[in-house]
Protein backbone atom coordinates (compact mmCIF):
# COMPACT_ATOMS: atom_id res chain seq x y z
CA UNK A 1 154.99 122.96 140.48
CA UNK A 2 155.08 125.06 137.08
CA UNK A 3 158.39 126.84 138.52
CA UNK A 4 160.21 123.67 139.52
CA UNK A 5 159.41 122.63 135.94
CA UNK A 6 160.90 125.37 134.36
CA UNK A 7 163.81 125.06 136.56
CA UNK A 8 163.93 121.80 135.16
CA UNK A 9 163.77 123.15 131.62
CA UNK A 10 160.42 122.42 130.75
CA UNK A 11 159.55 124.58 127.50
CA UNK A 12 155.74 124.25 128.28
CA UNK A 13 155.94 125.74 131.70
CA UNK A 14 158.56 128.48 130.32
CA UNK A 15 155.25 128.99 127.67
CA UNK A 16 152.55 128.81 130.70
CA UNK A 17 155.17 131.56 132.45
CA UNK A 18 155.50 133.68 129.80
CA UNK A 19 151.91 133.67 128.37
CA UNK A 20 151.19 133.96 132.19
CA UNK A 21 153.38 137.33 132.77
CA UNK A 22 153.35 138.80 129.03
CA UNK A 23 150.58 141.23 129.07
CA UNK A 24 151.66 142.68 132.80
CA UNK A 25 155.04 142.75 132.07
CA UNK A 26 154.49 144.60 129.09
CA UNK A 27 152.23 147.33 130.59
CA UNK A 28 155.28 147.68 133.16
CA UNK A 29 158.02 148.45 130.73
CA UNK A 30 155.28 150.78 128.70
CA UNK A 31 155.58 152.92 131.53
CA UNK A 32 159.44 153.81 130.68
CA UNK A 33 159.59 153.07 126.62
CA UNK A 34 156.89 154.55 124.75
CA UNK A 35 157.19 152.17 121.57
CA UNK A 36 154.88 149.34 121.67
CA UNK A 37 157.38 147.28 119.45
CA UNK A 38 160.54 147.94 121.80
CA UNK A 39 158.16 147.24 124.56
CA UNK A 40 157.68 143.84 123.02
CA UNK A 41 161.23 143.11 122.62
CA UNK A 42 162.40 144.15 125.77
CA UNK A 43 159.91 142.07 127.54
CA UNK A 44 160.98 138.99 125.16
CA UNK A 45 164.42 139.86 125.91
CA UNK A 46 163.78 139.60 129.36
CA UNK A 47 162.08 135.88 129.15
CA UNK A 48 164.92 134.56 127.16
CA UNK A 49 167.67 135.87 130.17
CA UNK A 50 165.39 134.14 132.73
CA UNK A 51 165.21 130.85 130.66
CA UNK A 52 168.84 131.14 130.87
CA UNK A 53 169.14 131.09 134.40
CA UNK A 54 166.48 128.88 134.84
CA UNK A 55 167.32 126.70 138.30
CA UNK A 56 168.02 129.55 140.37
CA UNK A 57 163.83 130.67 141.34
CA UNK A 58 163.38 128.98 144.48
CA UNK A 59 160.14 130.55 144.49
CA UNK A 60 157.22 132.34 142.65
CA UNK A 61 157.65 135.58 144.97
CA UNK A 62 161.13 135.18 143.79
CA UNK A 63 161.07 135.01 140.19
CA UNK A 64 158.51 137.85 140.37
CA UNK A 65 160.66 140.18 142.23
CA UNK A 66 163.66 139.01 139.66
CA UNK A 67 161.32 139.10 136.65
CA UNK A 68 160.40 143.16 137.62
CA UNK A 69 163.80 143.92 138.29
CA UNK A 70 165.09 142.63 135.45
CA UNK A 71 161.95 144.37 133.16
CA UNK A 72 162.79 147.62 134.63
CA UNK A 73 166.75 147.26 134.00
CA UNK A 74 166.36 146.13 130.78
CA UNK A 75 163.94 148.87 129.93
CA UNK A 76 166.93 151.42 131.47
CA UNK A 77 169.35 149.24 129.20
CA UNK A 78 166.71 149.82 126.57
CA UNK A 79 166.37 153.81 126.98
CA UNK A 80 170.40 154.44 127.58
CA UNK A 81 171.54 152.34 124.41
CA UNK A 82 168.80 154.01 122.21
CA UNK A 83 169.53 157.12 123.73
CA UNK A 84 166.15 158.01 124.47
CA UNK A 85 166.60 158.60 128.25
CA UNK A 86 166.85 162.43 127.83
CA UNK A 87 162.89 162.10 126.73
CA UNK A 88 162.12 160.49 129.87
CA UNK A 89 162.29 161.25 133.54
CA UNK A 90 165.52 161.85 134.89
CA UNK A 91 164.82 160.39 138.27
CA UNK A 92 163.86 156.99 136.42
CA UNK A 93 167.35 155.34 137.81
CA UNK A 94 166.98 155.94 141.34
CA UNK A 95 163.25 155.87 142.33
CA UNK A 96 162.60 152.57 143.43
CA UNK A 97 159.46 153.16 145.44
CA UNK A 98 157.81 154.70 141.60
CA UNK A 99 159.11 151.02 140.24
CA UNK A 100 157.85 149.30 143.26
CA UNK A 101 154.01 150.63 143.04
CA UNK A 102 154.21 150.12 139.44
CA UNK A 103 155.46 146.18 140.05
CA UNK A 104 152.73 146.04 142.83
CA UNK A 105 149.63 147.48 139.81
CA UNK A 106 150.56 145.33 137.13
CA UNK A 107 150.89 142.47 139.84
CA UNK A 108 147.48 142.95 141.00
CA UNK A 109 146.21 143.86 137.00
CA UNK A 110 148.01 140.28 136.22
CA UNK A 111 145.77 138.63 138.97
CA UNK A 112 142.38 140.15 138.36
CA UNK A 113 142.60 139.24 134.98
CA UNK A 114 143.25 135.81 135.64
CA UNK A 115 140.50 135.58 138.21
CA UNK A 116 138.28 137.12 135.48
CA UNK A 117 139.19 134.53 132.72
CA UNK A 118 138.51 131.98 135.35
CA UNK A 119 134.81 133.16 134.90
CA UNK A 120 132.58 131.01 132.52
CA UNK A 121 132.27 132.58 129.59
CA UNK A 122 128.67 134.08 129.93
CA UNK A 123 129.51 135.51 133.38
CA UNK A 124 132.70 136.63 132.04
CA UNK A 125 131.57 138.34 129.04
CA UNK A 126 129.12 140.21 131.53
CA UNK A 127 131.76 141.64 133.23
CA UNK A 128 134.02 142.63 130.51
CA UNK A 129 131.14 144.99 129.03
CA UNK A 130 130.37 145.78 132.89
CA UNK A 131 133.79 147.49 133.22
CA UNK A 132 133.75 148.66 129.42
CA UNK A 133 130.84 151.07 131.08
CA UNK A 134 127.93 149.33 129.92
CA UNK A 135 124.56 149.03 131.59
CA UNK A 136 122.90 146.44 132.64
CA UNK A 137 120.32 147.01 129.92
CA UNK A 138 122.75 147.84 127.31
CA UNK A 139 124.65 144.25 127.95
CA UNK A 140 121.66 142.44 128.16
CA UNK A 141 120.47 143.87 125.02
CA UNK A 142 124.23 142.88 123.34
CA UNK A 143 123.63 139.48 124.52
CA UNK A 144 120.17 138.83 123.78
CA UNK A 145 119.54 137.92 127.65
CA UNK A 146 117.20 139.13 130.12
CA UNK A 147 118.09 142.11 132.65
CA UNK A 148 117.46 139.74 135.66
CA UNK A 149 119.79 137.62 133.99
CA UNK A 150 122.41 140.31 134.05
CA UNK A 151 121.82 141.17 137.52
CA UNK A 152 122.15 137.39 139.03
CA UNK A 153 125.24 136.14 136.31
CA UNK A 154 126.90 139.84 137.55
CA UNK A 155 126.23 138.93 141.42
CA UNK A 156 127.69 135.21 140.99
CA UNK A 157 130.81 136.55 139.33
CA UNK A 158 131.71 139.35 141.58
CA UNK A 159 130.81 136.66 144.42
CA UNK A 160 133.34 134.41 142.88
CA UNK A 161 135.84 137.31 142.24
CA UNK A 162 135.93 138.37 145.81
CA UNK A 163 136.46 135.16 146.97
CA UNK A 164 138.94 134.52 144.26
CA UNK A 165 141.22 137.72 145.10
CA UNK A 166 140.78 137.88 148.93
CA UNK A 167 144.43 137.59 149.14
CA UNK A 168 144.92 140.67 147.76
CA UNK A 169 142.87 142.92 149.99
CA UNK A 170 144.91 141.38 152.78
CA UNK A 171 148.12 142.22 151.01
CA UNK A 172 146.57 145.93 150.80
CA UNK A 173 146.23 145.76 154.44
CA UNK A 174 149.69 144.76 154.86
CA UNK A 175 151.56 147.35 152.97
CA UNK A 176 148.90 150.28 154.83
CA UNK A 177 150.35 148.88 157.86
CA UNK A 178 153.88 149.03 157.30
């Protein structure tokens, strides 16, 4: 639904896409341009190109794979007109399977992070400091709860986590496979 509406030319769901796919599709290009700020622009570059094909995504796998594509030329486009691409790997142009595990990462980053903000916010907040490398005691401590608390908000989230991102472990399966 939010595609066909930015198909449609809906500026919210261009907004939704692009608040949706910002933070991946930045930590994508920051793997060829160093420079947070061209980083940035490149990225916004890229959002402004798609909005101007809009009509043409018949599908989310779709405008993925075109939104990746077009991050990582763009970022090539970025490197060669800046002349920067002597500072960078010379086998950045032709190794597609490097660009496809990196599309696949910040795919998956994208979609854990969205399952996690799906959290409510105490369970959430558990987490975070969880995979900051906190204790159990140490968060409970930081948020004035009880251990046992800890223990049973951190079970119901990861419960709801691996149910929420099942999808992906089969799509792990599938690319072992092929």
């Amino acid at each position: 639904m939010l595609l066909y509406q930015f198909n449609k030319g809906d500026e919210r769901a261009f907004k939704k896409l692009f608040d949706d796919f910002f933070k991946s599709s930045c930590a994508f290009v920051k793997r060829y341009i160093p420079d947070h700020g061209a980083v940035e622009d490149v990225v916004q570059e890229t959002f402004i190109n798609l909005w101007e094909k809009r009509g043409i995504y018949t599908d989310m796998v779709y405008f993925k794979a075109y939104l990746y594509k077009s991050l990582y030329n763009n970022a090539l486009f970025y490197l060669r007109q800046h002349k920067i691409s002597e500072d960078v790997d010379p086998g950045i142009e032709d190794n597609t399977e490097t660009a496809l595990a990196a599309i696949i990462e910040e795919e998956v980053h994208r979609e854990i992070i969205a399952a996690i903000d799906r959290l409510p916010l105490e369970r959430r907040r558990i987490v975070e400091l969880s995979m900051a490398g906190h204790t159990q005691e140490e968060i409970a401590e930081k948020l004035k709860i009880s251990v046992n608390t800890v223990k049973t908000q951190k079970r119901k989230a990861f419960a709801f986590l691996r149910a929420e991102l099942q999808h992906l472990f089969v799509f792990f399966l599938v690319l072992l496979h092929l």
